[in-house]
PDB file of N, CA and C in Angstrom:
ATOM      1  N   UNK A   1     -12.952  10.524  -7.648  1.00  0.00           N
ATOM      2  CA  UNK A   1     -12.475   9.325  -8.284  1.00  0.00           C
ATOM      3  C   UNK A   1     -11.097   9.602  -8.889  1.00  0.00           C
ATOM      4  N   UNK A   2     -10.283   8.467  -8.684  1.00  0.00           N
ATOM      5  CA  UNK A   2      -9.080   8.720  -9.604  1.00  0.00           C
ATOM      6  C   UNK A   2      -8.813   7.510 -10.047  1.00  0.00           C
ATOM      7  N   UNK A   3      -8.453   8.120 -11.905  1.00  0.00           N
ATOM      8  CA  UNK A   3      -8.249   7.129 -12.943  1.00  0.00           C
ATOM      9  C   UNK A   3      -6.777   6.823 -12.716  1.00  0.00           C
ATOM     10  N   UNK A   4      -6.333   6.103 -12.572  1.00  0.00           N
ATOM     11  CA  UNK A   4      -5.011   5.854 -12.636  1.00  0.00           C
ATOM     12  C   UNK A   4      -4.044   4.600 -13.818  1.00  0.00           C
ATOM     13  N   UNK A   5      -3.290   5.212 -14.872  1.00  0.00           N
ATOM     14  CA  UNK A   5      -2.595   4.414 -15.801  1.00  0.00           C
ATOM     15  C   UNK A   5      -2.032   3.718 -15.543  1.00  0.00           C
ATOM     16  N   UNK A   6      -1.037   3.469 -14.204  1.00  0.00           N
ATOM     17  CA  UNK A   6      -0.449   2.317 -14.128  1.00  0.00           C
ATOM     18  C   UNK A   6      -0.605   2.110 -12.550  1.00  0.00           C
ATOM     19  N   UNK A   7      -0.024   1.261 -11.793  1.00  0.00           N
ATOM     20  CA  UNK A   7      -0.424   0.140 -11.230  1.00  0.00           C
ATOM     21  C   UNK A   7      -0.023   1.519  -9.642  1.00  0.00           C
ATOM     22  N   UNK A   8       0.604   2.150  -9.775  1.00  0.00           N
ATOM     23  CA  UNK A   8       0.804   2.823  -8.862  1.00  0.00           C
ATOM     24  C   UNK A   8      -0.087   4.860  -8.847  1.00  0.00           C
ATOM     25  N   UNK A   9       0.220   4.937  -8.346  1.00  0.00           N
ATOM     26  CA  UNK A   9      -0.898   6.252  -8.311  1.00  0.00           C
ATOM     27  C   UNK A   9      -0.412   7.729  -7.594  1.00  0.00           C
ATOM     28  N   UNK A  10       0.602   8.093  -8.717  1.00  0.00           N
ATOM     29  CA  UNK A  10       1.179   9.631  -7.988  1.00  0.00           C
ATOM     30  C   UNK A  10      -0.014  10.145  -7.346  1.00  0.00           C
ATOM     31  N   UNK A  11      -1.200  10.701  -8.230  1.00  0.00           N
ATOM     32  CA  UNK A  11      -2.018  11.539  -7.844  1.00  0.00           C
ATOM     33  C   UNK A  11      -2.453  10.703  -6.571  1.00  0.00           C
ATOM     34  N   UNK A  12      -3.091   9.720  -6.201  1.00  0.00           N
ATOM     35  CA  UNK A  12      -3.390   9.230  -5.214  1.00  0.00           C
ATOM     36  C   UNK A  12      -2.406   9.921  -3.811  1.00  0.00           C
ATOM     37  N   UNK A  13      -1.454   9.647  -4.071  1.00  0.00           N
ATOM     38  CA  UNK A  13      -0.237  10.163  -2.639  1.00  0.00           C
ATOM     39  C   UNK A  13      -0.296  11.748  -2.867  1.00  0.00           C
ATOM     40  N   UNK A  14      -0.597  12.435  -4.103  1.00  0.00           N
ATOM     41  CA  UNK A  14      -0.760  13.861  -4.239  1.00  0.00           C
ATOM     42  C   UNK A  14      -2.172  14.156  -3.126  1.00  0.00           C
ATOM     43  N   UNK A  15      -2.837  13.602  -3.202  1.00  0.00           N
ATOM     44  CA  UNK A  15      -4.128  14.334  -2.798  1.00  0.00           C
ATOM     45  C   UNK A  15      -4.030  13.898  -1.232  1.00  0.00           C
ATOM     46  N   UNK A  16      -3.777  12.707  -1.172  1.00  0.00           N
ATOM     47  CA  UNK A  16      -3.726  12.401   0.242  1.00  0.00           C
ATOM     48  C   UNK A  16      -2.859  12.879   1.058  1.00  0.00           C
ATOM     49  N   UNK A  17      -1.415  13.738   0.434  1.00  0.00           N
ATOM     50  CA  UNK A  17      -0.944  14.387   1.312  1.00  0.00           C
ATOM     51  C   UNK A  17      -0.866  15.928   1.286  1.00  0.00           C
ATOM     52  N   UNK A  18      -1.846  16.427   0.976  1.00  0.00           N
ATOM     53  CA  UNK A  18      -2.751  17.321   0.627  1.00  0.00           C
ATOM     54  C   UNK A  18      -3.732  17.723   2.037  1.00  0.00           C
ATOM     55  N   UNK A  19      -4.300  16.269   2.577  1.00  0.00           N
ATOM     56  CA  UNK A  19      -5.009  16.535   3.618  1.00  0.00           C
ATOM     57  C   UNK A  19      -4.273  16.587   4.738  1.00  0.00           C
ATOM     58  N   UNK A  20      -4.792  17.287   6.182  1.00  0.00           N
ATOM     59  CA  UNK A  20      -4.245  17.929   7.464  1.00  0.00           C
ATOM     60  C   UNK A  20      -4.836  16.380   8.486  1.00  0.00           C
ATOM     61  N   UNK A  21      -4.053  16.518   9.187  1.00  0.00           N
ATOM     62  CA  UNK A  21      -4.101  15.624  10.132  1.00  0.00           C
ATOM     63  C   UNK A  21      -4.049  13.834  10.183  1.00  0.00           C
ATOM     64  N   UNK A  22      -3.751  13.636   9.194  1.00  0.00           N
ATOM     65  CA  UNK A  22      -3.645  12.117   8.970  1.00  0.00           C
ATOM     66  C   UNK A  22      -2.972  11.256   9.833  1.00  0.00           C
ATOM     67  N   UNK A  23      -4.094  10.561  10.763  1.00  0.00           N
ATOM     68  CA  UNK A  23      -2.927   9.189  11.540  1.00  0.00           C
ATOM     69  C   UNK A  23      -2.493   8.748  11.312  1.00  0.00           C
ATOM     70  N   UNK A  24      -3.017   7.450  10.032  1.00  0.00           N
ATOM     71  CA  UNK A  24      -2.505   6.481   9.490  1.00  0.00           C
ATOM     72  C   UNK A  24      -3.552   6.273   8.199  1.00  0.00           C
ATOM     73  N   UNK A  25      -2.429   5.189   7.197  1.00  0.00           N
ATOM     74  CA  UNK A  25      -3.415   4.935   5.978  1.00  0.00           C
ATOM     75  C   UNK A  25      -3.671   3.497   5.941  1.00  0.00           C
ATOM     76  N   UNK A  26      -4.262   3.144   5.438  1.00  0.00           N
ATOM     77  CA  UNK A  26      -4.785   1.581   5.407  1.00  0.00           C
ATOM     78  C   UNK A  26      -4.670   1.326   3.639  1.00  0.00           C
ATOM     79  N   UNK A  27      -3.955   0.161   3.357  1.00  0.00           N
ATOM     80  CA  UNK A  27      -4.355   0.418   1.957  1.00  0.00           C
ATOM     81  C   UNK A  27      -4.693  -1.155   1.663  1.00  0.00           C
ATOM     82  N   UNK A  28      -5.765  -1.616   1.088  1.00  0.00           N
ATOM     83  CA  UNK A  28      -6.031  -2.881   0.593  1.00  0.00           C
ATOM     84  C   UNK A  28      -6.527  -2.786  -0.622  1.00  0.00           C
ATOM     85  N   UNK A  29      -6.543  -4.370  -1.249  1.00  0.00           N
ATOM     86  CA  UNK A  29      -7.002  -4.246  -2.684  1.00  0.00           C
ATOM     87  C   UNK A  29      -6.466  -5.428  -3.500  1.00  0.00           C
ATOM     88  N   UNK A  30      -6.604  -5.794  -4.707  1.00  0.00           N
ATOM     89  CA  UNK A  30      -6.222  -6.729  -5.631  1.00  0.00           C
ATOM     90  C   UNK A  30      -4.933  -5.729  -6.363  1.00  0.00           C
ATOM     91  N   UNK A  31      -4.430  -6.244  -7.125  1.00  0.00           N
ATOM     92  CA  UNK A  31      -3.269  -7.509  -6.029  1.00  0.00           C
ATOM     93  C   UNK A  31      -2.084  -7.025  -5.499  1.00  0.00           C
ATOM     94  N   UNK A  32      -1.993  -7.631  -4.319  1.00  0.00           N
ATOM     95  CA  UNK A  32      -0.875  -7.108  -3.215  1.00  0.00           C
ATOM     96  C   UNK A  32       0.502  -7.310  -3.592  1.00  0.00           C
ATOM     97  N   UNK A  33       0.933  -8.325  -4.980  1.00  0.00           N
ATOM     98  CA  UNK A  33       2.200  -7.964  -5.451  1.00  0.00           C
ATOM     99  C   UNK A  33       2.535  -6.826  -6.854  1.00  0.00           C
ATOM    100  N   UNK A  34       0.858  -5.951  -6.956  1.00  0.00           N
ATOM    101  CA  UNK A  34       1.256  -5.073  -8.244  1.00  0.00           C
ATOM    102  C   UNK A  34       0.988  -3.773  -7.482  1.00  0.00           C
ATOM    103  N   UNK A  35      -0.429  -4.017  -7.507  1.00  0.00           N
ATOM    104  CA  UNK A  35      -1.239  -2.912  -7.416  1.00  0.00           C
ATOM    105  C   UNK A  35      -1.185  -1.908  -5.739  1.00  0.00           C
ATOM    106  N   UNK A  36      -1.284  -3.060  -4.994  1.00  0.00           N
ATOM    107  CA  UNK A  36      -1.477  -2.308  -3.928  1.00  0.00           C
ATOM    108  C   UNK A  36      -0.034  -2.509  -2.527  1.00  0.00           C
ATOM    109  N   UNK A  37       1.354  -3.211  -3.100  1.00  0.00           N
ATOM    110  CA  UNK A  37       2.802  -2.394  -2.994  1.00  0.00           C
ATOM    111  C   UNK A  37       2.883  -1.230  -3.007  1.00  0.00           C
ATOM    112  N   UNK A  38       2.973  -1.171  -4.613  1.00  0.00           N
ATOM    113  CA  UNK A  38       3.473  -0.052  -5.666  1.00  0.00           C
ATOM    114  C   UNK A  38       2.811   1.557  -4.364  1.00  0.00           C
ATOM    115  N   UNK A  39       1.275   1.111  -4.364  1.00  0.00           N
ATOM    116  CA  UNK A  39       0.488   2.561  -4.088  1.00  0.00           C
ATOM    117  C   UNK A  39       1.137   2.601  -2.592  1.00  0.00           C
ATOM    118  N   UNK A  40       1.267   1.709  -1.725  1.00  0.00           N
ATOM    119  CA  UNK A  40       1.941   1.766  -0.043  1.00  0.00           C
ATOM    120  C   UNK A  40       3.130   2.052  -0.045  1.00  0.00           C
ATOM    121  N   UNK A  41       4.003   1.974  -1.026  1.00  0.00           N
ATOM    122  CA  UNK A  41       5.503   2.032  -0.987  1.00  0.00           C
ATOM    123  C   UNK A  41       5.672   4.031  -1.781  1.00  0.00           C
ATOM    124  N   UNK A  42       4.565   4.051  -2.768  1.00  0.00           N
ATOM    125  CA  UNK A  42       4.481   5.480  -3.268  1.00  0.00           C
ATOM    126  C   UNK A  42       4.092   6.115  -2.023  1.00  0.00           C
ATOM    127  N   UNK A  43       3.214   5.864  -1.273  1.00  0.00           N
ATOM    128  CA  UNK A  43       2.677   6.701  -0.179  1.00  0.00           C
ATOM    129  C   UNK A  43       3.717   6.876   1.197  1.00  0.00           C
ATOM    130  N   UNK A  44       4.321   5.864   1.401  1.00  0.00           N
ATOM    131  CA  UNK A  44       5.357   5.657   2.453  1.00  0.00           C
ATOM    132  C   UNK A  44       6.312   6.814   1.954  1.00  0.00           C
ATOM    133  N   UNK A  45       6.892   6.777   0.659  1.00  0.00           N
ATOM    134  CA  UNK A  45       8.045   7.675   0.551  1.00  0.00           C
ATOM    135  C   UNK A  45       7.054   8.951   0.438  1.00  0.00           C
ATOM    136  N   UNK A  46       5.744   9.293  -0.014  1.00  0.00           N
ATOM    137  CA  UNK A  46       5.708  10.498   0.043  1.00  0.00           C
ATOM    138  C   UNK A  46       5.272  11.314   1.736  1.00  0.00           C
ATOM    139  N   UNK A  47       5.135  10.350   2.442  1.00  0.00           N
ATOM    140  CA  UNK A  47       4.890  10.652   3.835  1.00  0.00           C
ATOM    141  C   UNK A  47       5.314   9.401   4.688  1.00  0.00           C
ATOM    142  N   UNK A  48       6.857   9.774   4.770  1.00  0.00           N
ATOM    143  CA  UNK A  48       7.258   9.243   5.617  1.00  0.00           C
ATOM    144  C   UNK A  48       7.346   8.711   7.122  1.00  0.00           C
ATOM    145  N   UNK A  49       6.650   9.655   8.083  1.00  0.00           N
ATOM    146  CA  UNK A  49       6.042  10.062   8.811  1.00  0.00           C
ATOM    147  C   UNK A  49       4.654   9.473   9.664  1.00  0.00           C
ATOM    148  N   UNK A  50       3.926   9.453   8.580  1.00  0.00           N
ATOM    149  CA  UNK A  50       2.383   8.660   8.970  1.00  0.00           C
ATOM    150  C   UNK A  50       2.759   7.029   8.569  1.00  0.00           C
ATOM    151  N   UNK A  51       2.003   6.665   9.475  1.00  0.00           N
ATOM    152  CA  UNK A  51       1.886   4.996   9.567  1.00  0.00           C
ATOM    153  C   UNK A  51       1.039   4.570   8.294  1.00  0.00           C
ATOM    154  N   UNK A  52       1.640   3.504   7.245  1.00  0.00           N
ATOM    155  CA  UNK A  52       1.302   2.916   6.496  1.00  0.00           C
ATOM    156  C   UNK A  52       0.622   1.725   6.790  1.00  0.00           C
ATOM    157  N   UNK A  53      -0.617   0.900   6.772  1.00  0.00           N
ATOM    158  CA  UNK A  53      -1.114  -0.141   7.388  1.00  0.00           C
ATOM    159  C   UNK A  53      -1.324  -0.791   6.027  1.00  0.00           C
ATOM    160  N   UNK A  54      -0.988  -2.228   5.831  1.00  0.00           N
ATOM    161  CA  UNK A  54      -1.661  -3.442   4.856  1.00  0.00           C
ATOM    162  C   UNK A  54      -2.697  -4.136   5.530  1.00  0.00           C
ATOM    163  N   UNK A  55      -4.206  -4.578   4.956  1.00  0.00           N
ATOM    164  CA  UNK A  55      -4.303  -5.587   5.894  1.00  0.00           C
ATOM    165  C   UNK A  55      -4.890  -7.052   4.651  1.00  0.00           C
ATOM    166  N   UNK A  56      -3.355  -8.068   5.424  1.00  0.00           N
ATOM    167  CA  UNK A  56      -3.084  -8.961   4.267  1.00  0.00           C
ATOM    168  C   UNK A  56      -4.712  -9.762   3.726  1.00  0.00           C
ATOM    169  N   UNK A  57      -5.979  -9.478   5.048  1.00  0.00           N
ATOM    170  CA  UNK A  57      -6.507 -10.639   4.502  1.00  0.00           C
ATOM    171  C   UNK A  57      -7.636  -9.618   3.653  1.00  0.00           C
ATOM    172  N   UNK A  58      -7.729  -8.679   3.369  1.00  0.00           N
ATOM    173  CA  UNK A  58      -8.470  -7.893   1.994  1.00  0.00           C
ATOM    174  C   UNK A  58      -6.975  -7.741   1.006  1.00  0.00           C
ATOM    175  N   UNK A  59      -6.493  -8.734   1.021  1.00  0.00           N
ATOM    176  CA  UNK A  59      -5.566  -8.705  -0.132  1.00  0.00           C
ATOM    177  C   UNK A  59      -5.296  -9.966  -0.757  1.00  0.00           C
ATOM    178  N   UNK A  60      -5.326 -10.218  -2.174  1.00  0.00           N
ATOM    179  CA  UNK A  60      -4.858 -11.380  -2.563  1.00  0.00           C
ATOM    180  C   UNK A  60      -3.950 -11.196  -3.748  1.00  0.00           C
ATOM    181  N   UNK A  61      -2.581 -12.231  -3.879  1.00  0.00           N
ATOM    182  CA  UNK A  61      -1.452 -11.876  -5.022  1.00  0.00           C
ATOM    183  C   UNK A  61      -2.134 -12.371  -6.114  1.00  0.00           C
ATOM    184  N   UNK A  62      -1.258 -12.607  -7.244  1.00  0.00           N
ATOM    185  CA  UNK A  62      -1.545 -13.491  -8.342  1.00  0.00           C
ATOM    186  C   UNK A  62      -1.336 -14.666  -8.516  1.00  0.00           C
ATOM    187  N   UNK A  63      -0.499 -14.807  -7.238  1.00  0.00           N
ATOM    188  CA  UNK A  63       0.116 -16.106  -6.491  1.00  0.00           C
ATOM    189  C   UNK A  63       0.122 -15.822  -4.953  1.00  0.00           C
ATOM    190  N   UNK A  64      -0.530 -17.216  -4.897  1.00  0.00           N
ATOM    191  CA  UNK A  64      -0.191 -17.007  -3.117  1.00  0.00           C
ATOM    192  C   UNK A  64       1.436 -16.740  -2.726  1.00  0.00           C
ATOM    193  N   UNK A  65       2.104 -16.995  -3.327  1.00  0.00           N
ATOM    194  CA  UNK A  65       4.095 -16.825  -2.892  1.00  0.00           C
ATOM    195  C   UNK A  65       4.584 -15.535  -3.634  1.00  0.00           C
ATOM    196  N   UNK A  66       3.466 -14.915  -4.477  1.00  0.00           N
ATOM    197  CA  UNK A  66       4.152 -13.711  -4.512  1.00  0.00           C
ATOM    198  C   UNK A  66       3.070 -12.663  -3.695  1.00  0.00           C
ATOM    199  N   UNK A  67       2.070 -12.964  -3.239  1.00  0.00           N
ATOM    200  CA  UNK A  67       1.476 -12.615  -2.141  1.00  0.00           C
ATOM    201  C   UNK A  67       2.513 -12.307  -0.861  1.00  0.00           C
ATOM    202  N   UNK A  68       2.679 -13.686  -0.689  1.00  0.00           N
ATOM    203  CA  UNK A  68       3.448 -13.515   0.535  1.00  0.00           C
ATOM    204  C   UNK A  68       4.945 -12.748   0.489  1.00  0.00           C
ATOM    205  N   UNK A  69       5.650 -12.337  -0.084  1.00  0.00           N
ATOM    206  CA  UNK A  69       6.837 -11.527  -1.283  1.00  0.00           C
ATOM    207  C   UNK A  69       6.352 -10.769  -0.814  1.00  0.00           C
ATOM    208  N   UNK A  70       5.109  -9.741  -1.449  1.00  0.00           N
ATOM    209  CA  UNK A  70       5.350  -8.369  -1.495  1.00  0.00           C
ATOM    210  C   UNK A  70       4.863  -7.818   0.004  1.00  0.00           C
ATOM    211  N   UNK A  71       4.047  -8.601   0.771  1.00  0.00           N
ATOM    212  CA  UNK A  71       4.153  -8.719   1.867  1.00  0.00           C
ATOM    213  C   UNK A  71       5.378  -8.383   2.792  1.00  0.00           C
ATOM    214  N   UNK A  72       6.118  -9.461   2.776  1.00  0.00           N
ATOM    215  CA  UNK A  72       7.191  -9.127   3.215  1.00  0.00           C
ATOM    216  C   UNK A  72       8.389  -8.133   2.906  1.00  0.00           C
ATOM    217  N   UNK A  73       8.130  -7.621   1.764  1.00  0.00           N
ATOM    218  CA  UNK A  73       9.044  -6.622   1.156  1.00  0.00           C
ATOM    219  C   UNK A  73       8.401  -5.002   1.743  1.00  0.00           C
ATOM    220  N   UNK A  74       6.874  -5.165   1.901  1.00  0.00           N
ATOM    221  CA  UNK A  74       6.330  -3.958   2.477  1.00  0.00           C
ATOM    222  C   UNK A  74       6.661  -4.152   3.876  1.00  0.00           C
ATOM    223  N   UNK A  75       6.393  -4.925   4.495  1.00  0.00           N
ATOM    224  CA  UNK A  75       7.190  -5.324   6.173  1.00  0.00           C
ATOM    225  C   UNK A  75       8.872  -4.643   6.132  1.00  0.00           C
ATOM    226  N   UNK A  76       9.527  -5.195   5.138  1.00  0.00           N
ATOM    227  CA  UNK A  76      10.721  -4.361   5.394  1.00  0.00           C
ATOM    228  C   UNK A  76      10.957  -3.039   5.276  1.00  0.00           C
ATOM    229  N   UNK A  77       9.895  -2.399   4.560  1.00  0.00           N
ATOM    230  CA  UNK A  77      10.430  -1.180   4.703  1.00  0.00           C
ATOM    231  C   UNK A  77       9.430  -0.076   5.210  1.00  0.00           C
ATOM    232  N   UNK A  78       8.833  -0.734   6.285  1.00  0.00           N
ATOM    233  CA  UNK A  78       8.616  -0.125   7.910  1.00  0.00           C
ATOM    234  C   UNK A  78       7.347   0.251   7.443  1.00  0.00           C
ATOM    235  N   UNK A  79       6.436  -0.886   6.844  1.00  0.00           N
ATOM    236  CA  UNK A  79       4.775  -0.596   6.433  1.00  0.00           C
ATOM    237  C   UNK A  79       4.748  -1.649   7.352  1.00  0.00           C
ATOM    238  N   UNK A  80       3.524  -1.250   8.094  1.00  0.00           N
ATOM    239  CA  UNK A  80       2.866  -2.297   9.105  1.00  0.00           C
ATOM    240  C   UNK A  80       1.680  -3.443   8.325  1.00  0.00           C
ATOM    241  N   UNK A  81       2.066  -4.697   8.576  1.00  0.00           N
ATOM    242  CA  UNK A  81       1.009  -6.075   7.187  1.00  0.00           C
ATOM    243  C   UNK A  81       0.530  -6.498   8.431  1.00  0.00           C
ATOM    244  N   UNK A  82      -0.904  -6.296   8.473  1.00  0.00           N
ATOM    245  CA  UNK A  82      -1.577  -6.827   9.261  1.00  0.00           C
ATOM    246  C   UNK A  82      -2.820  -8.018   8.981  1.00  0.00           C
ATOM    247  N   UNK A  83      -3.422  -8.939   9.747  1.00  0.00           N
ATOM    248  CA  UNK A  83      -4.445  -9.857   9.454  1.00  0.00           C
ATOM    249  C   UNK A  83      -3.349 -10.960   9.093  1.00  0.00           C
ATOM    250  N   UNK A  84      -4.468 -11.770   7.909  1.00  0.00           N
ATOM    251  CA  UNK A  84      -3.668 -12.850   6.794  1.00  0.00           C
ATOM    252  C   UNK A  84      -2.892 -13.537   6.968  1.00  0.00           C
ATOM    253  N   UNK A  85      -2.132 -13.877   5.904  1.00  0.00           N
ATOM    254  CA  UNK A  85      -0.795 -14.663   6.095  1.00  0.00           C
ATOM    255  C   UNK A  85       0.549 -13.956   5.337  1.00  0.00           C
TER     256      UNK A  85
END
């Protein structure tokens, strides 16, 4: 388990790039403009390399338009947003 203080999760990208052989990561969760960016965009820069996957429809914003925002802001910087809208 990891406790994590704020919305993003060093240790999370610590441990996971820790492990050998990783294809790709999948990351979903509440909510896709705080919580689960922050952890895909921490994980992207710490493994640049492995494929980052969203999948939009196990995700919901705090707003549907900032839903769709961080969406597209993870699309730009070469995380794959899959499902949803």
């Amino acid at each position: 388990m990891i406790k994590k203080p704020a919305f993003g999760s060093l240790k999370l990208a610590e441990l996971i790039g820790e492990m050998k052989d990783i294809e790709a990561i999948e990351v979903i969760g509440l909510c896709t403009d705080i919580c689960v960016i922050s952890n895909a965009m921490i994980l992207k820069a710490k493994m640049p390399e492995v494929p980052i996957l969203v999948d939009a429809s196990c995700c919901a914003g705090t707003t549907f338009e900032s839903h769709k925002n961080a969406l597209y802001a993870m699309k730009m910087c070469q995380i794959e947003v899959r499902g949803g809208k």
